[in-house]
N, C-alpha and C. Protein backbone atom coordinates (compact mmCIF):
# COMPACT_ATOMS: atom_id res chain seq x y z
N UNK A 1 -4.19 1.73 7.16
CA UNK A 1 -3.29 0.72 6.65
C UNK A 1 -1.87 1.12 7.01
N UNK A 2 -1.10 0.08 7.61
CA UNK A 2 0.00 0.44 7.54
C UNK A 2 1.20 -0.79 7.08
N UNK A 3 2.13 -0.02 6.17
CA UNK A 3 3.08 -0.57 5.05
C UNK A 3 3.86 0.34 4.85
N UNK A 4 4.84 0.01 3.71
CA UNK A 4 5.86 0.33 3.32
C UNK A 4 5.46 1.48 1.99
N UNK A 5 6.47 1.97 1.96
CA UNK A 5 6.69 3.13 0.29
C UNK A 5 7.57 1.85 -0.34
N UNK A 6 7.06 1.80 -1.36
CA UNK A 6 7.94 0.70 -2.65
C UNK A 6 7.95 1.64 -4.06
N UNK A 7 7.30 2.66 -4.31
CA UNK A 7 7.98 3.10 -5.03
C UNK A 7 7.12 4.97 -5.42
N UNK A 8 8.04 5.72 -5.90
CA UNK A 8 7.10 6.97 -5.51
C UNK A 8 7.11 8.00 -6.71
N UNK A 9 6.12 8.30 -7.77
CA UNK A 9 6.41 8.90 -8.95
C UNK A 9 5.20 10.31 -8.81
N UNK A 10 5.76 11.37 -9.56
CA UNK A 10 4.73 12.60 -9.65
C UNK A 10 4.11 12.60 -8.41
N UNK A 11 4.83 12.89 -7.03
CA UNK A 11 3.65 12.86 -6.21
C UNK A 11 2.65 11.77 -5.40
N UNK A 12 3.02 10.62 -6.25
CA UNK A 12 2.10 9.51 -5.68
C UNK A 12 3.27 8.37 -5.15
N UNK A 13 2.50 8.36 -4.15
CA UNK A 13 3.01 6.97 -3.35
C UNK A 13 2.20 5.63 -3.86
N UNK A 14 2.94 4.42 -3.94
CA UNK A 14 2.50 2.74 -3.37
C UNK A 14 3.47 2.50 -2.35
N UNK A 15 1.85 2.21 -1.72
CA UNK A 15 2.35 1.87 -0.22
C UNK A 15 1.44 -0.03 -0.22
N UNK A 16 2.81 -1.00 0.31
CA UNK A 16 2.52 -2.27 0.45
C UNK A 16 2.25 -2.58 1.67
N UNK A 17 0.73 -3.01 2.13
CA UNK A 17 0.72 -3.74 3.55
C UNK A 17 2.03 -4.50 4.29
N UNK A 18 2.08 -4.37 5.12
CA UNK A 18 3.65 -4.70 5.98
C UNK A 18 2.96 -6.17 6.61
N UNK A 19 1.60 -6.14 6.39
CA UNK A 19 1.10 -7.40 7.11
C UNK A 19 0.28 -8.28 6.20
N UNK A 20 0.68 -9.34 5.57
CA UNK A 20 0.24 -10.38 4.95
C UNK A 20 -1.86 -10.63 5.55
N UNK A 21 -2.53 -11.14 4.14
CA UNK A 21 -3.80 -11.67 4.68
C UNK A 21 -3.16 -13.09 3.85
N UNK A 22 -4.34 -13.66 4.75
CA UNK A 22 -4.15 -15.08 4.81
C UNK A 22 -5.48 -15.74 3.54
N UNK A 23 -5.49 -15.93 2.18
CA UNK A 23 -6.83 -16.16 1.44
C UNK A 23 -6.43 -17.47 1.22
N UNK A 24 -6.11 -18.78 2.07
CA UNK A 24 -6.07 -20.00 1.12
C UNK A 24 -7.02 -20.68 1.37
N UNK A 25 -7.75 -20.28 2.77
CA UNK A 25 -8.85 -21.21 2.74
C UNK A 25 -10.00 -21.53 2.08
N UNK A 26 -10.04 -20.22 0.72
CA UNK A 26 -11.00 -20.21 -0.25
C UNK A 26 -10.09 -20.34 -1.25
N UNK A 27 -8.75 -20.85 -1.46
CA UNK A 27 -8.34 -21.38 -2.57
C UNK A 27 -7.35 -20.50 -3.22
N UNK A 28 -7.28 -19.18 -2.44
CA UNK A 28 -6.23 -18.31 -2.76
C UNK A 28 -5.14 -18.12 -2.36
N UNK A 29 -4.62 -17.12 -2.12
CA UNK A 29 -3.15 -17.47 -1.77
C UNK A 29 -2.72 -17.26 -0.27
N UNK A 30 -1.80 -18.04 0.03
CA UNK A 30 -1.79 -17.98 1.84
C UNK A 30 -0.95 -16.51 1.99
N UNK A 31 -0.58 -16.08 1.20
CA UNK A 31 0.37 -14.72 1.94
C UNK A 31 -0.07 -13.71 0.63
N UNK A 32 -0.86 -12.83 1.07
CA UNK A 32 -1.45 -11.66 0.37
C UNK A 32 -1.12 -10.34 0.76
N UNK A 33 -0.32 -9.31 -0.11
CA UNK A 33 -0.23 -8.02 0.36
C UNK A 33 -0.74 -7.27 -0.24
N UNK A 34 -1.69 -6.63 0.26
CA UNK A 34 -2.41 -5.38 0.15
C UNK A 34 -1.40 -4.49 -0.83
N UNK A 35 -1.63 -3.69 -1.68
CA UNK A 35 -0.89 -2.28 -1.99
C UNK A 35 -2.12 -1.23 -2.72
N UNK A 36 -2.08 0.18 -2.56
CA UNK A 36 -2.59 1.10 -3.11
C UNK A 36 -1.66 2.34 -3.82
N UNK A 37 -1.87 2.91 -4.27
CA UNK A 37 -1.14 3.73 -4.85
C UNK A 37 -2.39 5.26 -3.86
N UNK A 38 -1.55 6.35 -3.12
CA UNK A 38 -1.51 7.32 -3.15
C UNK A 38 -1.79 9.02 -3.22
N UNK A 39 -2.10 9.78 -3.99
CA UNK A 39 -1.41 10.45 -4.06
C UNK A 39 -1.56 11.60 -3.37
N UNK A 40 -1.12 13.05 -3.23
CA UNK A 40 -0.43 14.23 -2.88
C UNK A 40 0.34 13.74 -1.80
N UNK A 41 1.13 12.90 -1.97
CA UNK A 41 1.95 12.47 -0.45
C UNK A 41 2.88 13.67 -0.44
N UNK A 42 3.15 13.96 1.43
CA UNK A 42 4.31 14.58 0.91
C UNK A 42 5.37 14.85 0.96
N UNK A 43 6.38 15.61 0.07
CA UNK A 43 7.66 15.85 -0.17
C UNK A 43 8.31 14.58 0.71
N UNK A 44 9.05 15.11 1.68
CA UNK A 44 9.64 14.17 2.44
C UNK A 44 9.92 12.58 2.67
N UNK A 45 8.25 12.30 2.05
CA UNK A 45 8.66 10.79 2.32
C UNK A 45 9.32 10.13 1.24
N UNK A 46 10.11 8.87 1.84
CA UNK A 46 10.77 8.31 0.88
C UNK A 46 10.47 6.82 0.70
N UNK A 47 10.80 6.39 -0.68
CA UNK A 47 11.16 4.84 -0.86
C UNK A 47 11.65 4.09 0.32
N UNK A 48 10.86 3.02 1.20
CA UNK A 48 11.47 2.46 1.93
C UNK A 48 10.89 2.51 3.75
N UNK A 49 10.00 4.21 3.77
CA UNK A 49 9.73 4.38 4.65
C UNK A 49 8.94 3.68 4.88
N UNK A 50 8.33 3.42 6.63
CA UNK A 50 6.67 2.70 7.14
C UNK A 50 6.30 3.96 7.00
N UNK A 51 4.81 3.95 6.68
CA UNK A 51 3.73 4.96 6.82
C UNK A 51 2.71 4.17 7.53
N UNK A 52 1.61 5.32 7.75
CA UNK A 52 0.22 4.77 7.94
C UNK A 52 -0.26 5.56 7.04
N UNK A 53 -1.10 4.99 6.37
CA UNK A 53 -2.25 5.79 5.53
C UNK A 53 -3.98 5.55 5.75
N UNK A 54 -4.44 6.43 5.60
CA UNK A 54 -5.90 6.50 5.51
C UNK A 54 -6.87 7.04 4.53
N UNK A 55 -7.85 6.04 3.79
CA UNK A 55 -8.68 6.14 2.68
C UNK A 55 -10.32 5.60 3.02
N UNK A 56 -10.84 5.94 2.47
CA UNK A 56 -12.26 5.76 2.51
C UNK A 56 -12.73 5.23 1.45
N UNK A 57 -12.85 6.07 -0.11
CA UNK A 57 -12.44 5.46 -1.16
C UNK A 57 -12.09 5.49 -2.11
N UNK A 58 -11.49 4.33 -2.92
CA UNK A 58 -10.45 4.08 -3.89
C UNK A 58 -10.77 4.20 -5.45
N UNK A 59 -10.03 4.82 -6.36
CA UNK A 59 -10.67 4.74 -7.46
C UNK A 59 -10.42 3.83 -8.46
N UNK A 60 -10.94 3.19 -9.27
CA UNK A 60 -10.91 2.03 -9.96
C UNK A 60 -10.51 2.22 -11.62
N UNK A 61 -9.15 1.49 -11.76
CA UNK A 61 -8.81 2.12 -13.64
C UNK A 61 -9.62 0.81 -14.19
């Protein structure tokens, strides 16, 4: 995935898809952005940067 840092606490990044999905043709919304939260990102990056990230899988609250 690749997106933006929007905001970065204890270590963890959310990072927002930089590229819209398209869900209206099933009634949802025409401009959809992805975001995940993170974490051990490190040090260096900041609010604002592009990243790429890579996950397999995600855990569910």
């Amino acid at each position: 995935m690749e997106g933006y840092v929007v905001k970065k606490v204890d270590g963890r990044i959310l990072v927002v898809a930089s590229t819209p999905k398209d869900f209206s043709s099933t009634g949802g919304l025409s401009e959809f952005y992805n975001a995940i939260w993170f974490s051990n990102a490190p040090g260096k990056v900041k609010v604002g940067n592009k990243v790429q990230v890579w996950f397999d899988v995600a855990a569910e609250l």
